[in-house]
Protein backbone atom coordinates (compact mmCIF):
# COMPACT_ATOMS: atom_id res chain seq x y z
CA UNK A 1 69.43 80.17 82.31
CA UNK A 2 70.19 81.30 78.73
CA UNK A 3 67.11 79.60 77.29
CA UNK A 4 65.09 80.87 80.22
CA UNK A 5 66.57 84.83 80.28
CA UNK A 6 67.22 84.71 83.50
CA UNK A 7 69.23 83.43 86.81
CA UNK A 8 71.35 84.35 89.17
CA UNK A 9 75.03 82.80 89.36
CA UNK A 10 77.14 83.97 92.73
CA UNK A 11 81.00 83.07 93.07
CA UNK A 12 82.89 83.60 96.50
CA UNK A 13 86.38 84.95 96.26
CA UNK A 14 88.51 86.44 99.05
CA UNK A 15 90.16 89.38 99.48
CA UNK A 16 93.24 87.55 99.03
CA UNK A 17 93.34 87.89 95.44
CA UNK A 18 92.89 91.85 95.55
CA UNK A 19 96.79 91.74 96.10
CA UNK A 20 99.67 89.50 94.95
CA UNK A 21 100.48 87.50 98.74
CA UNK A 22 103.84 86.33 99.29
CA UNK A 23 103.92 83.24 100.67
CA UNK A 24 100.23 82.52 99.60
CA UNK A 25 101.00 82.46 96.17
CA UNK A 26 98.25 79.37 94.78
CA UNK A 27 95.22 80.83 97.15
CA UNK A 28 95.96 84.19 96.24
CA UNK A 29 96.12 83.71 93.36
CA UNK A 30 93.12 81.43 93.15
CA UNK A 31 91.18 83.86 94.14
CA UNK A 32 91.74 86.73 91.86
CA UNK A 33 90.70 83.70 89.20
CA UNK A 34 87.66 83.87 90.66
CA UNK A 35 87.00 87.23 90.29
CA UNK A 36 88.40 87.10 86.46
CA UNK A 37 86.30 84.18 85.39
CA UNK A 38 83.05 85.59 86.81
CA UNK A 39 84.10 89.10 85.17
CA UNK A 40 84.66 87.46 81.84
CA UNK A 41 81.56 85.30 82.32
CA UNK A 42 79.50 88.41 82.99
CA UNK A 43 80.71 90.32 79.63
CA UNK A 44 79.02 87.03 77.69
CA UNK A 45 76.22 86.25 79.78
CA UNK A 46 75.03 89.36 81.63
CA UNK A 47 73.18 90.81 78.41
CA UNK A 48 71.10 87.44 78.60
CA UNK A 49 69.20 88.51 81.98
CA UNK A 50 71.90 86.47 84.18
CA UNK A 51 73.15 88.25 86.92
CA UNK A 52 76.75 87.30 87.66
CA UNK A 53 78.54 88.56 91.04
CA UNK A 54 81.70 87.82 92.82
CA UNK A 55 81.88 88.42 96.31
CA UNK A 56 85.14 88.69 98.33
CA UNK A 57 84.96 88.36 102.12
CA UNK A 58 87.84 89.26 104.08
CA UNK A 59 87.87 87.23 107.64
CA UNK A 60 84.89 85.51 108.74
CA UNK A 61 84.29 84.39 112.21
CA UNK A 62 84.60 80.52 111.14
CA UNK A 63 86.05 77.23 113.12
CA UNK A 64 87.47 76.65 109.75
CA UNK A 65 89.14 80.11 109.97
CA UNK A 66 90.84 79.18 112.99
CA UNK A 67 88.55 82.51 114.41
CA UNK A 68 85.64 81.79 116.10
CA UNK A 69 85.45 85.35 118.09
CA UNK A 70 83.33 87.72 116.38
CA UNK A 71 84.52 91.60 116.18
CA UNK A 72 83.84 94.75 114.26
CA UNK A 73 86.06 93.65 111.29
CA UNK A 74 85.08 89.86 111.70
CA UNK A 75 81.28 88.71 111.76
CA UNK A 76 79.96 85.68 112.54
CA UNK A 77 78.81 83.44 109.70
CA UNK A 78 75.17 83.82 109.62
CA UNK A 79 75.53 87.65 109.98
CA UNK A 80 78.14 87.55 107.22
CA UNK A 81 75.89 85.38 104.80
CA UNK A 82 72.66 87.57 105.42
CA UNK A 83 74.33 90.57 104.48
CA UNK A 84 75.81 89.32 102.03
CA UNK A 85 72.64 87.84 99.91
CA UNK A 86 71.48 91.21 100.34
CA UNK A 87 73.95 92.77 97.78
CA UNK A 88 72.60 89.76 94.92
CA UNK A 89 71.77 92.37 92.35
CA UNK A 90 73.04 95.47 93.66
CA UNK A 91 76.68 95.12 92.65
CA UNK A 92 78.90 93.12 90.62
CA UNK A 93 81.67 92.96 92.88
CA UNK A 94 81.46 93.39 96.68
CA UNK A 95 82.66 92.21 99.90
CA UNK A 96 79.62 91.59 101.28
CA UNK A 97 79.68 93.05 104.51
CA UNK A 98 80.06 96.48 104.76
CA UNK A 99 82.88 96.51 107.36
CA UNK A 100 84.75 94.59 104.94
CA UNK A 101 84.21 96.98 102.10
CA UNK A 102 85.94 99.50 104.02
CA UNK A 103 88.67 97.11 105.00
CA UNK A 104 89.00 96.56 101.28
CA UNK A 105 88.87 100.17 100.44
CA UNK A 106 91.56 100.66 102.87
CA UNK A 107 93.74 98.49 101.51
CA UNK A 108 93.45 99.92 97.60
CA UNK A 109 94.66 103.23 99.33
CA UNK A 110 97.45 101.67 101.08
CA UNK A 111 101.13 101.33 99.47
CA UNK A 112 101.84 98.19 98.46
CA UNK A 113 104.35 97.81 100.80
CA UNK A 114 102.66 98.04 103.81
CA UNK A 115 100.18 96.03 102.21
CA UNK A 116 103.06 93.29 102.04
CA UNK A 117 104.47 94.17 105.76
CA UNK A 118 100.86 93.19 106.82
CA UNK A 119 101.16 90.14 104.86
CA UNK A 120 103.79 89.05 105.95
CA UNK A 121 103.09 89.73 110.03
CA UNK A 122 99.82 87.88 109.55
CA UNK A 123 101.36 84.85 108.19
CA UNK A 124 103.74 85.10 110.65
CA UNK A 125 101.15 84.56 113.19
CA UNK A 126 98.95 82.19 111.81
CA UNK A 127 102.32 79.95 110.66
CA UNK A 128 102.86 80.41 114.92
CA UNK A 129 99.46 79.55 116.02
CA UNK A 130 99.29 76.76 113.55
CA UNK A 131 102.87 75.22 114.93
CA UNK A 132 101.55 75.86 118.93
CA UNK A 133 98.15 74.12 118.06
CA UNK A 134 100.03 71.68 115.91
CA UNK A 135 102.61 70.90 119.20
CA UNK A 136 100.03 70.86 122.03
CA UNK A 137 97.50 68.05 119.97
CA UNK A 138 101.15 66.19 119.76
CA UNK A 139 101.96 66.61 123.79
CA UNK A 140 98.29 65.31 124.75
């Protein structure tokens, strides 16, 4: 790419490192590395004609996600990935998906605090779902 001027190099974050996460202290913070490394990659490389972005979804409609229902906040895959090539050259940092930019905007507004209250009632319920999907696979 250096030789050549030119190429395109796209890392995928999460939202998860916008904000220090209790309780998800390695992905969290995993993902605000990320964001750093393609930052610090951009201030050597991007005046060589290579475009460096980070993008940082927030919740994807996924199996893997445990979410397969779609919603305003929550696309499907496919939707999420169109969208989401789109913005390859239009911004250095982005969520991807618009309704997730505003999620994300939201949350740079919001007091930290709440931002941890909401934290820490999501984990709540995914550490609940995870236990009553873990129980039922052990009952059948």
């Amino acid at each position: 790419m250096v030789a050549r001027k030119a190429g395109i190099i796209v890392n995928i974050g999460s939202a998860a490192g916008a904000v220090p996460m209790a309780k998800w202290s390695v992905y969290s913070a995993s993902k605000k590395y990320v964001s750093w490394l393609t930052a610090t990659l951009r201030k050597e490389y991007g005046h060589q004609g290579i475009i460096f972005q980070t993008i940082t979804p927030l919740m994807v409609a996924t199996k893997m996600a445990g979410n397969p229902n779609t919603s305003f906040f929550c696309p499907d895959s496919d939707s999420f990935a169109k969208s989401a090539l789109n913005t390859i050259g239009n911004s250095s940092d982005t969520t991807g998906y618009i309704t997730h930019q505003l999620e994300y905007e939201m949350m740079n507004l919001a007091p930290e605090f709440i931002l941890d209250m909401a934290v820490a009632r999501s984990s709540a319920q995914l550490k609940e779902a995870a236990l009553k999907k873990k129980e039922k696979s052990l009952l059948t």
